[in-house]
N, C-alpha and C. Protein backbone atom coordinates (compact mmCIF):
# COMPACT_ATOMS: atom_id res chain seq x y z
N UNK A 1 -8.92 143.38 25.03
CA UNK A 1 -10.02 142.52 24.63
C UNK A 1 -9.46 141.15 24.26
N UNK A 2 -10.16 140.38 24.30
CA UNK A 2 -9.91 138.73 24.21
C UNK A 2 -10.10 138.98 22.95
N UNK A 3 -9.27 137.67 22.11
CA UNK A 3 -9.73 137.04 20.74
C UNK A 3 -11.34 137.24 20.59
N UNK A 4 -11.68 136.40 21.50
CA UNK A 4 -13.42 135.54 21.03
C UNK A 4 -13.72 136.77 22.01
N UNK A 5 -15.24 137.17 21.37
CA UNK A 5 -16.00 137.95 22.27
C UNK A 5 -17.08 137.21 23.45
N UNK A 6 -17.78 137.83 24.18
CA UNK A 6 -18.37 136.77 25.00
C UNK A 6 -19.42 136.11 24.23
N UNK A 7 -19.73 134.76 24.71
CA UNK A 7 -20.47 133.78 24.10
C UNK A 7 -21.95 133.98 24.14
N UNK A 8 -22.51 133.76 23.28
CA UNK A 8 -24.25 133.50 23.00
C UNK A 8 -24.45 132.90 24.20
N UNK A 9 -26.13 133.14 24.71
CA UNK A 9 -26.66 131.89 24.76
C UNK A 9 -26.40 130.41 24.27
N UNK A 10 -26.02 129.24 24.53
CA UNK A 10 -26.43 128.07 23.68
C UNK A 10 -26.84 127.10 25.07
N UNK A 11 -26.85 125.86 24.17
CA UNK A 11 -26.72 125.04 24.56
C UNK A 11 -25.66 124.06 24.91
N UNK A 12 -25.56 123.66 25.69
CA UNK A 12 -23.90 123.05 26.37
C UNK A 12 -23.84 121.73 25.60
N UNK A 13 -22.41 121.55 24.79
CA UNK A 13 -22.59 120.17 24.39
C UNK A 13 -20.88 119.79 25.16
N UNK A 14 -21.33 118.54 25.19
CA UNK A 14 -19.77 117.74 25.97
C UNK A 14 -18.48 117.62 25.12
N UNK A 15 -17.80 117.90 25.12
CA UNK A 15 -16.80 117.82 23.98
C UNK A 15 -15.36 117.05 25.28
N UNK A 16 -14.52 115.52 24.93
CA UNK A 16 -13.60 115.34 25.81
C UNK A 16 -12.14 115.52 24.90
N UNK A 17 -11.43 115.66 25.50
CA UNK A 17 -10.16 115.82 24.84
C UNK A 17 -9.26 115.38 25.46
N UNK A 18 -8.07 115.17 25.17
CA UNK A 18 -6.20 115.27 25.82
C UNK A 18 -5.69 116.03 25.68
N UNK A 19 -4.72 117.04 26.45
CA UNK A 19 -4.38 118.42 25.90
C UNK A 19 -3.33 117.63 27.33
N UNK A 20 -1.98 118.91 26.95
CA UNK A 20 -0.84 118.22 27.82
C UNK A 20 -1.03 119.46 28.87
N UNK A 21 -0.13 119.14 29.92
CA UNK A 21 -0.55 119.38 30.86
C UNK A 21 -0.37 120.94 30.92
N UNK A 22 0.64 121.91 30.70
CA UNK A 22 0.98 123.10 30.11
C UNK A 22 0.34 123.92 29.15
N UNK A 23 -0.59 123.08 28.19
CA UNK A 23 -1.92 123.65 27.44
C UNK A 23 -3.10 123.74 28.60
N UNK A 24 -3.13 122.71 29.69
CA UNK A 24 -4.41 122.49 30.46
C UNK A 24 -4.43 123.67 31.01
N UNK A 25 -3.07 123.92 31.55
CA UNK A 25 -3.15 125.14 32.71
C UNK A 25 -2.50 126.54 32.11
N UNK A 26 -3.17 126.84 31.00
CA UNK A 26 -3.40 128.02 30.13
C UNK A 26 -4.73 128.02 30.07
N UNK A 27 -5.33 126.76 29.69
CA UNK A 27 -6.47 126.39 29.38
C UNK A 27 -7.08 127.36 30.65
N UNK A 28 -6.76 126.95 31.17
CA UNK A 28 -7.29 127.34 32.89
C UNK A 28 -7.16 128.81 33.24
N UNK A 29 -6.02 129.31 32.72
CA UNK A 29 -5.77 130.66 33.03
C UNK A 29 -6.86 131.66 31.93
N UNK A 30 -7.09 131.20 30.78
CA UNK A 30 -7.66 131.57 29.81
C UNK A 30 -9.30 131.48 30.70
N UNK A 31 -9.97 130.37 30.75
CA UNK A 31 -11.52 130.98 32.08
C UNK A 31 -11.02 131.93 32.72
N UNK A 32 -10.27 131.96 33.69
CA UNK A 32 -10.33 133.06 34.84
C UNK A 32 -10.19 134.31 34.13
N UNK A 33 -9.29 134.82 33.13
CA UNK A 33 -9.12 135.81 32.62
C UNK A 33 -10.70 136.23 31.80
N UNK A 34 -11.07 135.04 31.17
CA UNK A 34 -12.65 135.25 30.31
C UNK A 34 -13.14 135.89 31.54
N UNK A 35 -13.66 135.20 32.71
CA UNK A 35 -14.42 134.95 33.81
C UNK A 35 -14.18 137.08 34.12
N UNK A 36 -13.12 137.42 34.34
CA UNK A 36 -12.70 138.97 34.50
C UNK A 36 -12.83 140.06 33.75
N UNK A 37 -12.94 139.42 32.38
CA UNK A 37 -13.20 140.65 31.41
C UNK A 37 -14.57 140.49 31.22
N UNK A 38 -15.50 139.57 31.53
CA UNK A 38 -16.85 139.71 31.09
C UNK A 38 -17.57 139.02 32.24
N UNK A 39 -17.21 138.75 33.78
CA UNK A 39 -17.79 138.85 34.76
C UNK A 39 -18.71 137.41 34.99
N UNK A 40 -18.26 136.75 33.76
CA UNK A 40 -19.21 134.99 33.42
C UNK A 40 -18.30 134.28 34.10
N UNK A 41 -18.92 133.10 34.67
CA UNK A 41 -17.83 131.85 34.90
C UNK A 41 -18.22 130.90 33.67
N UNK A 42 -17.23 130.86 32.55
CA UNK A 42 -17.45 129.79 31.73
C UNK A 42 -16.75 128.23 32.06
N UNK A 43 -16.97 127.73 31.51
CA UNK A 43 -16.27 126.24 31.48
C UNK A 43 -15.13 125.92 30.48
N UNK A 44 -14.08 125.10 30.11
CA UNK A 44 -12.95 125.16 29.09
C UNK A 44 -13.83 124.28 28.73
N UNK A 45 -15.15 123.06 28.33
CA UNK A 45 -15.86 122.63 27.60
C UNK A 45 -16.26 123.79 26.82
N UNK A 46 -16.86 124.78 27.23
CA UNK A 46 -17.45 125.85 26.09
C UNK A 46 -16.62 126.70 25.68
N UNK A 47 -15.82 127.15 26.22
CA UNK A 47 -14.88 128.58 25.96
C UNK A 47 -13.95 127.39 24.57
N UNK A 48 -13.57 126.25 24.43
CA UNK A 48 -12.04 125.76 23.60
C UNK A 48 -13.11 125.56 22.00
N UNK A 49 -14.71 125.27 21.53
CA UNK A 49 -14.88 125.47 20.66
C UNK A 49 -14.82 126.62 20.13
N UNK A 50 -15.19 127.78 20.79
CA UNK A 50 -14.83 129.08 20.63
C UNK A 50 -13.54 129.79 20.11
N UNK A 51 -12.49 129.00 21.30
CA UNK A 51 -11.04 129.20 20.70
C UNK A 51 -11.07 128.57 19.26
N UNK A 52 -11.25 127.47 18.65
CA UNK A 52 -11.26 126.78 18.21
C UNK A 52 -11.59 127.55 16.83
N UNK A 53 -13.01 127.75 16.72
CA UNK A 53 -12.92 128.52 15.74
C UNK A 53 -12.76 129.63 15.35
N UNK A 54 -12.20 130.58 16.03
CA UNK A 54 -11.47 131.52 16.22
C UNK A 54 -10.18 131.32 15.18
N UNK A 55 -9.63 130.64 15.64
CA UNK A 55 -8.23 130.11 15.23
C UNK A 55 -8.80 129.76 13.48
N UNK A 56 -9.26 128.69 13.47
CA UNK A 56 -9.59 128.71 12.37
C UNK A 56 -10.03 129.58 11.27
N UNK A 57 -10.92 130.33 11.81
CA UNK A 57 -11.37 131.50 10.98
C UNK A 57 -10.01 132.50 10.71
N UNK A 58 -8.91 132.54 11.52
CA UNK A 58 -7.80 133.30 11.48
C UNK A 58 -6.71 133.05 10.25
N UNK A 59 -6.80 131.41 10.05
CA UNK A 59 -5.28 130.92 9.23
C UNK A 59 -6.06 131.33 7.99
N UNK A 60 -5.12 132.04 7.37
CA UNK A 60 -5.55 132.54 5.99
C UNK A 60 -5.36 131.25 5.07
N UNK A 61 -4.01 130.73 5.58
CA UNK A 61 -3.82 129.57 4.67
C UNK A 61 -4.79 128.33 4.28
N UNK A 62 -5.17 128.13 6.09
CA UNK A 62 -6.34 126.88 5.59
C UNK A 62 -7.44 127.24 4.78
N UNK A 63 -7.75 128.53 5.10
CA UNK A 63 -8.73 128.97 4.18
C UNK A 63 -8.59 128.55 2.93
N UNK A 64 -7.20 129.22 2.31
CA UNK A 64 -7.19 129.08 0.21
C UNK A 64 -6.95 127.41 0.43
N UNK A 65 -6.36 126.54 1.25
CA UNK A 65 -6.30 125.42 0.91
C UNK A 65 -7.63 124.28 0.54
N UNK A 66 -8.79 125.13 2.01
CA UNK A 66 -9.87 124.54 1.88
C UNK A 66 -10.96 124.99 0.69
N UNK A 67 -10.28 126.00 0.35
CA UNK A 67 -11.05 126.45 -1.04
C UNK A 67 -10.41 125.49 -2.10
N UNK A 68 -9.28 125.20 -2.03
CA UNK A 68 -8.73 124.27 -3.48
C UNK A 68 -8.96 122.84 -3.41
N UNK A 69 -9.24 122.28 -2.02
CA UNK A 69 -9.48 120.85 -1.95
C UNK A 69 -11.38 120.93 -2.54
N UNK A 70 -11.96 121.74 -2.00
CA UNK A 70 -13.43 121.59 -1.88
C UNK A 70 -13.42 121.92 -3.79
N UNK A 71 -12.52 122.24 -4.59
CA UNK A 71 -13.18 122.67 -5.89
C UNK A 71 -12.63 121.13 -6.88
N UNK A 72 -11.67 120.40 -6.05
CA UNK A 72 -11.21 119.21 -6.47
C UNK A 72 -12.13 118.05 -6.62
């Protein structure tokens, strides 16, 4: 199973970025693999907020940090 499970319904928003070229083409390998375990063709516009907060929700650390800045 992937990190992120397959995606809701939404609505598509544009998100642009720079990512080097060795992130791009993970980036890339990461759809096709989504695209195989759940039979969707997504886009790396929708699938990298996903990663995104994934990741985030994961670091335990940013968590207690963002708990100690937000009580400051």
């Amino acid at each position: 199973m992937l990190k992120i499970g397959k995606l809701p319904d939404r609505k598509p928003v544009k998100l642009t970025i720079s990512v080097m070229p060795d992130l791009y083409e993970q980036i890339q390998d990461y759809v096709r693999v989504y695209e195989v375990e759940y039979g969707q063709v997504e886009t790396p516009q929708n699938l990298i907020p996903a990663m995104l907060e994934t990741f985030i929700h994961s670091d335990h650390q940013f968590k207690k940090s963002r708990q100690k800045i937000r009580r400051e």
